[in-house]
Protein backbone atom coordinates (compact mmCIF):
# COMPACT_ATOMS: atom_id res chain seq x y z
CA UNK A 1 84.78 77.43 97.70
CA UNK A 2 86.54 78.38 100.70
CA UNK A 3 90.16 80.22 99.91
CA UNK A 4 93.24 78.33 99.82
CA UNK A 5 95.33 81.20 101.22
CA UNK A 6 96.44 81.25 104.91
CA UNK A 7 97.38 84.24 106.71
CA UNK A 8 99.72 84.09 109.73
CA UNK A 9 97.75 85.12 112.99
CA UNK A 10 100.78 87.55 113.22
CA UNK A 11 100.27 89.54 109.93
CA UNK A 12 96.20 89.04 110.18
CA UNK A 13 96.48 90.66 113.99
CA UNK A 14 98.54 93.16 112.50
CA UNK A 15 96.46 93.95 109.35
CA UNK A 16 93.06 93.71 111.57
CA UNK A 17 94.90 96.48 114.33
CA UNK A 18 95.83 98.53 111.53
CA UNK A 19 99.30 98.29 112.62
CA UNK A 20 102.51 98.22 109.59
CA UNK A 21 103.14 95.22 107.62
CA UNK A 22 105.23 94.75 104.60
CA UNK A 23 105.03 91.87 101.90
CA UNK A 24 108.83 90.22 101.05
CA UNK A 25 108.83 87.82 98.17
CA UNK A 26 110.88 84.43 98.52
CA UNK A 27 112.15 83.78 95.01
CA UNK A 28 115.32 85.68 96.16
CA UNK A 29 115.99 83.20 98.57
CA UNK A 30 114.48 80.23 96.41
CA UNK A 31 116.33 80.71 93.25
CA UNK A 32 117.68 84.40 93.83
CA UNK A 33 121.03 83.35 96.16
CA UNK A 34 123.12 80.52 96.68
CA UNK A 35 122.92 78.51 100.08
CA UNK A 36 123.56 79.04 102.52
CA UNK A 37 123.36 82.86 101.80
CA UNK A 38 119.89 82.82 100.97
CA UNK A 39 118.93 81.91 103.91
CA UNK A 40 121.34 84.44 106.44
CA UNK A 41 119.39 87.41 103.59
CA UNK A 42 115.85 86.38 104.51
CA UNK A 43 115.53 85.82 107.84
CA UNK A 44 117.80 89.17 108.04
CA UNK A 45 115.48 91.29 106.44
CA UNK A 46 112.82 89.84 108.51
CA UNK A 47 114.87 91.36 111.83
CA UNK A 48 115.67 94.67 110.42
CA UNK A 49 111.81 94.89 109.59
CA UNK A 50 110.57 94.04 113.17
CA UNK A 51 113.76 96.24 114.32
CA UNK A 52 111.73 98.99 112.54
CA UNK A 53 108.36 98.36 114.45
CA UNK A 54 107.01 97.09 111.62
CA UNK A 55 105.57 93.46 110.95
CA UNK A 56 107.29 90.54 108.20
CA UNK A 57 105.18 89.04 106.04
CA UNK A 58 107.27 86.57 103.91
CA UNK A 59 104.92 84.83 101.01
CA UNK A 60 104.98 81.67 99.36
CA UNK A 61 103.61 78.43 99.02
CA UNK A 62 104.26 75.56 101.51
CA UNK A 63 102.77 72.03 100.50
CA UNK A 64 100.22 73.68 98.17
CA UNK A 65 99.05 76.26 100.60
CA UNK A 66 100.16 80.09 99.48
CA UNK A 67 100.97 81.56 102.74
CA UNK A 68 101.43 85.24 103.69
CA UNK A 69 103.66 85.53 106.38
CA UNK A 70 106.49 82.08 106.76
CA UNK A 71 107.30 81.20 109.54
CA UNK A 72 111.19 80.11 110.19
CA UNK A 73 110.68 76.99 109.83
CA UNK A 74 108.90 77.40 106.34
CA UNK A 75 111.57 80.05 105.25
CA UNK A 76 114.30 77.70 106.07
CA UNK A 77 112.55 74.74 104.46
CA UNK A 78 112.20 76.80 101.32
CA UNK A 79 115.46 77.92 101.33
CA UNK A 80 117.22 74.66 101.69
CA UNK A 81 114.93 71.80 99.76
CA UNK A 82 115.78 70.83 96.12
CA UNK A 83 112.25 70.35 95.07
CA UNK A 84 110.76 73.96 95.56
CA UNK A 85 110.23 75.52 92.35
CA UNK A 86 109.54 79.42 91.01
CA UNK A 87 105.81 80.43 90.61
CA UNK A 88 104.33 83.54 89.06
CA UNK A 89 100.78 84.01 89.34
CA UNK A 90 99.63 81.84 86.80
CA UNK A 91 101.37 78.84 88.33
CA UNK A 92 99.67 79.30 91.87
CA UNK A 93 96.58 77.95 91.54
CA UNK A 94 98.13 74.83 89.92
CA UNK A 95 100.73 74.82 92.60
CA UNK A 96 97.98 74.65 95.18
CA UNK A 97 95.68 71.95 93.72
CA UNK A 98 99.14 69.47 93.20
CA UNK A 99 100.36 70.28 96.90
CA UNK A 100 103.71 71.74 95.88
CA UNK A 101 105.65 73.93 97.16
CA UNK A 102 107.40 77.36 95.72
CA UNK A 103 109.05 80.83 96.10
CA UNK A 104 106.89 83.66 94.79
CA UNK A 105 107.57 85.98 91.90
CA UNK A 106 106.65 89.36 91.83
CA UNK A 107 103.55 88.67 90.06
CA UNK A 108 102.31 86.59 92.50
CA UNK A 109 103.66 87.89 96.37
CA UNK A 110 101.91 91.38 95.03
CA UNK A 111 98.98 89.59 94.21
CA UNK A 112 98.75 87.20 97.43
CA UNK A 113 99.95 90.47 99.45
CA UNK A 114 96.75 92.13 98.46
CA UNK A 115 94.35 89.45 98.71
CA UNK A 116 95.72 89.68 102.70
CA UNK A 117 95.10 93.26 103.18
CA UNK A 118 99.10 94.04 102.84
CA UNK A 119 99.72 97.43 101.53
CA UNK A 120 103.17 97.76 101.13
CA UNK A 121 105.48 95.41 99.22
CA UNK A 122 109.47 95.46 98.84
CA UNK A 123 111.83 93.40 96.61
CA UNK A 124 114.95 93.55 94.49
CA UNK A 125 114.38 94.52 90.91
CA UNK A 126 111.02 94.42 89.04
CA UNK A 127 110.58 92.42 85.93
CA UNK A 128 109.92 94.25 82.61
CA UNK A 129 110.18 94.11 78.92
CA UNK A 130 112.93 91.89 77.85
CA UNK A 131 115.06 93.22 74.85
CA UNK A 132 113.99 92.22 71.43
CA UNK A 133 110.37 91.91 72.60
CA UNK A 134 109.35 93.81 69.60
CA UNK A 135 109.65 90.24 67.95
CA UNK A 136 109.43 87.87 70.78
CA UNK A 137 106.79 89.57 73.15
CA UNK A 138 108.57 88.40 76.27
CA UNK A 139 107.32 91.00 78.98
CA UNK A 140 106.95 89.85 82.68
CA UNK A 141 103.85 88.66 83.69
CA UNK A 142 105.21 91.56 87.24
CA UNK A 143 103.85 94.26 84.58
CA UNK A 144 100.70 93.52 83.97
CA UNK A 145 99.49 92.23 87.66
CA UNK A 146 100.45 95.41 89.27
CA UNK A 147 98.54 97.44 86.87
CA UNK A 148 95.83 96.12 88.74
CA UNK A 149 96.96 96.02 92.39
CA UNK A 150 96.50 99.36 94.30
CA UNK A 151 100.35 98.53 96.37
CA UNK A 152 103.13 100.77 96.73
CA UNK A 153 106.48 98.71 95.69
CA UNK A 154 109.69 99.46 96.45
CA UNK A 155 112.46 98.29 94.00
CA UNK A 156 115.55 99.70 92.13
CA UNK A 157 114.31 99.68 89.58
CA UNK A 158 114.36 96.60 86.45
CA UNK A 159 117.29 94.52 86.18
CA UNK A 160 119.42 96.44 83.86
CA UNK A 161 119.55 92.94 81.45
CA UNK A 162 115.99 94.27 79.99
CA UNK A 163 114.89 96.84 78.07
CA UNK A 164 114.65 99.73 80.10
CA UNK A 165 113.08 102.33 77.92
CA UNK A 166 110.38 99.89 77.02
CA UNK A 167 109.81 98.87 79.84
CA UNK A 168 109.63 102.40 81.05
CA UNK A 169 107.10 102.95 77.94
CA UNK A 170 104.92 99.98 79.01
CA UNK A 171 105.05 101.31 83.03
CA UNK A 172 102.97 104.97 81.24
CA UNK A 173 101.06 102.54 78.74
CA UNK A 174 99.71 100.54 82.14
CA UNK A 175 99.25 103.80 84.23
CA UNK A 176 101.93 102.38 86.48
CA UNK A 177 103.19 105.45 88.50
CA UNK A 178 106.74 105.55 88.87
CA UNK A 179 108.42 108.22 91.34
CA UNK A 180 111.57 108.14 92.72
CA UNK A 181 113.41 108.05 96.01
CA UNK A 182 115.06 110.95 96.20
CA UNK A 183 116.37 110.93 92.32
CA UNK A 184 115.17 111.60 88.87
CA UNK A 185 117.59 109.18 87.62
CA UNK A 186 115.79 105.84 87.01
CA UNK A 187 118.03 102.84 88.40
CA UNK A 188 119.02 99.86 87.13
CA UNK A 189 119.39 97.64 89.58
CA UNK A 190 123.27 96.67 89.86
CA UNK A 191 123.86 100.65 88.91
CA UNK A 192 122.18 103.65 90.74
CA UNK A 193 121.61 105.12 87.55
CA UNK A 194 120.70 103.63 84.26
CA UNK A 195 120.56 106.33 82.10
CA UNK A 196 116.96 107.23 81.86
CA UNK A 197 115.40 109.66 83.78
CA UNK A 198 111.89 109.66 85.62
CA UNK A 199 109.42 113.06 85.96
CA UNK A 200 108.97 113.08 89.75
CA UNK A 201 110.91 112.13 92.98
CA UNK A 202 109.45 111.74 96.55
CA UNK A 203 111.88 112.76 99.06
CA UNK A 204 110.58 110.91 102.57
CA UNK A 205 108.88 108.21 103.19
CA UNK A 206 106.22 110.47 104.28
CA UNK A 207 105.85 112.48 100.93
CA UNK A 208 105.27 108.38 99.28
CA UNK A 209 102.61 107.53 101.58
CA UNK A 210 101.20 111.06 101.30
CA UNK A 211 101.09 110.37 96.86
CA UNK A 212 99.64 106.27 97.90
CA UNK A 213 96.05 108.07 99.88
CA UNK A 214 95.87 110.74 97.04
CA UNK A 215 95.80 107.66 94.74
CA UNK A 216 93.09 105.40 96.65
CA UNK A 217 91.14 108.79 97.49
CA UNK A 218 90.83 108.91 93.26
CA UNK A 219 90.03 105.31 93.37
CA UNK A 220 93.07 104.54 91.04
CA UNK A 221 93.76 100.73 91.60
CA UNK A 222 97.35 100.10 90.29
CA UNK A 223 100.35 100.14 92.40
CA UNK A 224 102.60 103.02 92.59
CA UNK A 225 106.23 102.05 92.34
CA UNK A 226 109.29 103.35 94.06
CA UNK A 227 112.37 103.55 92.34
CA UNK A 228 115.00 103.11 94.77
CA UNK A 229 118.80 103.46 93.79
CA UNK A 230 121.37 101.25 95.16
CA UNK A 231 123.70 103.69 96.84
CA UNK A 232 126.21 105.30 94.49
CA UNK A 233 129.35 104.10 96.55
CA UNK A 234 127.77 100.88 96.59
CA UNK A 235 126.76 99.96 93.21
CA UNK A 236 128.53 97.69 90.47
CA UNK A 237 131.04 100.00 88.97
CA UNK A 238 129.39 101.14 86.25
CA UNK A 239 131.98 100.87 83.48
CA UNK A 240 133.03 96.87 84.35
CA UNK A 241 128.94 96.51 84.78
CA UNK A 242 128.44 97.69 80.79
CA UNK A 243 131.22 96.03 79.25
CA UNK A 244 130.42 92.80 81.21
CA UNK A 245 126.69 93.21 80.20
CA UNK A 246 127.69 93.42 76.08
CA UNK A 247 129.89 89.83 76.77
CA UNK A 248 126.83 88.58 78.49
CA UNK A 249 124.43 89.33 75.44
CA UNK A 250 126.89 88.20 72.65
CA UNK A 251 127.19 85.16 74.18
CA UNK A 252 123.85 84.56 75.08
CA UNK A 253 123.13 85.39 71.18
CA UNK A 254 126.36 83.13 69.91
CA UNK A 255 124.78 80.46 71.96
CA UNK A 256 121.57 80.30 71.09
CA UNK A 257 120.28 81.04 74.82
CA UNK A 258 116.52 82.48 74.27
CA UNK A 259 113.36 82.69 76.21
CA UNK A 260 112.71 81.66 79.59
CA UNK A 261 116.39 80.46 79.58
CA UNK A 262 117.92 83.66 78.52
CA UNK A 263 117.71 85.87 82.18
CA UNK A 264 119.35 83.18 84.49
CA UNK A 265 122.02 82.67 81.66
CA UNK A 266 122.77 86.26 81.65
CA UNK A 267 122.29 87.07 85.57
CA UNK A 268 124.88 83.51 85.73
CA UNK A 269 127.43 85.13 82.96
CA UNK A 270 127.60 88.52 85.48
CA UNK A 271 127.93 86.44 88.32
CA UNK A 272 131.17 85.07 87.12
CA UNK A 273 132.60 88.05 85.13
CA UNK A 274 132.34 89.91 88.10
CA UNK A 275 133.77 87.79 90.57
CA UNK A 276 130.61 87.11 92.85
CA UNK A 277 129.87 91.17 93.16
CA UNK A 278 126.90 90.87 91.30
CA UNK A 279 125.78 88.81 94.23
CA UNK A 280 126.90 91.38 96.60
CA UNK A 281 125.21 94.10 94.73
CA UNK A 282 121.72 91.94 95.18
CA UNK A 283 122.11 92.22 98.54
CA UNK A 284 122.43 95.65 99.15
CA UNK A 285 119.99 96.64 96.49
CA UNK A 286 117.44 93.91 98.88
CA UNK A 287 118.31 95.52 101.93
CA UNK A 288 117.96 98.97 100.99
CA UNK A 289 114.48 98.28 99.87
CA UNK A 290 113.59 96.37 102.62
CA UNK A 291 114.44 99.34 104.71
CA UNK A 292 112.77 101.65 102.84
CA UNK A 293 109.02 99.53 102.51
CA UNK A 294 109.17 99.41 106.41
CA UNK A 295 109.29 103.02 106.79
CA UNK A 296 106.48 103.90 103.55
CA UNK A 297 104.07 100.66 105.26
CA UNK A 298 104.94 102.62 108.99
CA UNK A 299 103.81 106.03 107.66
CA UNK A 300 100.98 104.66 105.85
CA UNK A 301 99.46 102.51 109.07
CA UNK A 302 100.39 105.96 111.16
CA UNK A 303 98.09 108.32 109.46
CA UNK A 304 95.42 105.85 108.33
C-alpha cells in the first residue's frame, strides 16, 4: 500500500539537496499553550529557523494525512479548532484511517521525522518515567520510540513532574545517549538544573554533530539526545518551583488524580501557583531549543 505520509515539496527539496531541516512537534501549540499564544510560538519558531538558513518542518496530521512540514494555514487551523486531538504513535495510524486531525507527541513527530529523511528534531521537554511507576508502569511511549530512531533531539531535559532518576536509568537501560549542552547538570525543564548530573557535555553545535556521524558510522540506530538548560537567569526560581511542585503532588494524591489525567493536572496546578510563569518558562525553554536544533541540523547538512 502506498504511504499515507505527505512531505512538503519544501522539506522534500530540502532533504533531497541535502540542505538543513529540523522536525518541530505541534502538541505545544495543540494542547501545550493557550490561544492565541500558541499560535504567535509556532509560527515564531518557524521564522527564527528560516532566519538561521535552515528549513521548518512542522508535523502533524491534517484530515487524516500525517504531514511533515504545515503549512500556515494547517498550523493555524491546528492551533485554533476545538476538535484536534493529541496523538502518540500508536494513535496515528488510527488517526489516518478515521480522517482526523491532531498535534504530534514526541513519539510520533520523531517517528514521522525519520520516515521523511529529517535528522534533527527539537521540542520542549521529553517524556519519561512518571513517579510511582514501580507500581503503575506509566513510562512515555517518547522512551521507547527513540531507542529506535537514529535522531539527534534537542530538549531540556524531562519535565521535572516525573521521575528523573528513573527516567535517567531507563535513558542507559535503552542505550539512549544523553550529553549535554554545555553542562553536566541534567535539566529539568522549568529549572536549569535538576539535581542529577550527566557523564559528558558537548560544547558547540559542531562537537554534537561531530558525536551524531561517529554514531551512524557504528551503525547505532537510537537517537542521541541533547540536554539543553533553560538559561539560569531565565528559569522558574528554583525554590517557589519545589515547594509549588510538593502542593501539586499532594493534591493530585488527596484528589485522587492518576494516570493519563495526572500530568495536565499537575502542569495546570503550576500554571496557577505560579502566576502564568510556568507558561513563560515553556516558552523560553521552546525557543532555546529551537535555536539550538537549527544550528546541530546546519552543521550536520554542512559536513555531510
Amino acid at each position: 500500500m502506498p504511504s499515507p505520509l505527505v512531505i512538503a515539496p519544501e522539506v522534500r527539496d530540502a532533504i533531497a539537496a541535502g540542505a538543513p531541516v529540523l522536525a518541530l512537534e505541534s502538541t505545544i501549540f495543540t494542547h501545550g499553550l493557550p490561544r492565541p499564544r500558541n499560535l504567535e510560538v509556532a509560527l515564531e519558531a518557524e521564522e527564527r529557523v528560516r532566519s538561521l538558513g535552515v528549513t521548518p518542518a512542522t508535523i502533524g496530521v491534517i484530515d487524516g494525512r500525517p504531514t511533515v512540514g504545515l503549512s500556515v494555514a494547517e498550523i493555524e487551523r491546528l492551533s485554533t479548532a476545538d476538535d484536534v486531538v493529541k496523538a502518540s504513535l500508536r494513535d496515528v495510524p488510527v488517526l489516518t484511517s478515521l480522517g482526523r486531525s491532531a498535534g504530534t507527541t514526541v513519539a510520533a513527530t520523531a517517528y514521522l521525522a525519520d520516515r521523511a529523511g529529517v535528522r534533527v528534531f527539537s521540542t520542549g521537554g521529553l517524556g519519561g518515567v512518571h513517579r510511582d511507576a514501580q507500581q503503575t508502569f506509566d513510562e512515555s511511549a517518547d522512551l521507547g520510540t527513540l531507542a529506535t530512531l537514529p535522531l539527534v533531539v534537542v530538549s531540556a531535559g524531562v519535565k521535572s513532574i516525573l521521575d528523573i532518576p528513573l527516567t535517567l536509568e531507563r535513558l542507559e537501560t535503552l542505550n539512549l545517549a544523553v550529553v549535554g549542552y554545555r553542562t553536566t547538570d541534567y535539566p529539568g525543564f522549568y529549572v536549569a538544573d535538576s539535581g542529577q548530573n550527566i557523564e559528558h557535555a558537548a560544547h558547540t553545535p559542531g562537537e554534537i554533530a561531530d558525536i551524531a556521524r561517529a554514531r551512524d558510522g557504528l551503525g547505532i540506530r537510537s537517537t542521541l539526545l541533547v540536554a539543553n538548560p533553560v538559561a539560569a537567569d531565565r528559569q522558574l526560581d528554583p525554590v517557589l518551583h519545589d515547594e509549588v511542585l510538593a502542593r501539586a503532588l499532594a493534591a493530585a494524591r488527596s484528589e485522587g488524580v492518576t494516570g493519563h489525567d495526572t500530568t495536565p493536572f499537575l502542569l495546570d496546578y503550576l500554571q496557577r501557583e505560579t502566576g502564568g510563569r510556568s507558561l513563560d518558562v515553556n516558552v523560553e525553554v521552546y525557543r532555546g531549543n529551537v535555536e539550538l536544533g537549527a544550528l546541530i541540523a546546519r552543521e550536520l547538512a554542512d559536513h555531510a
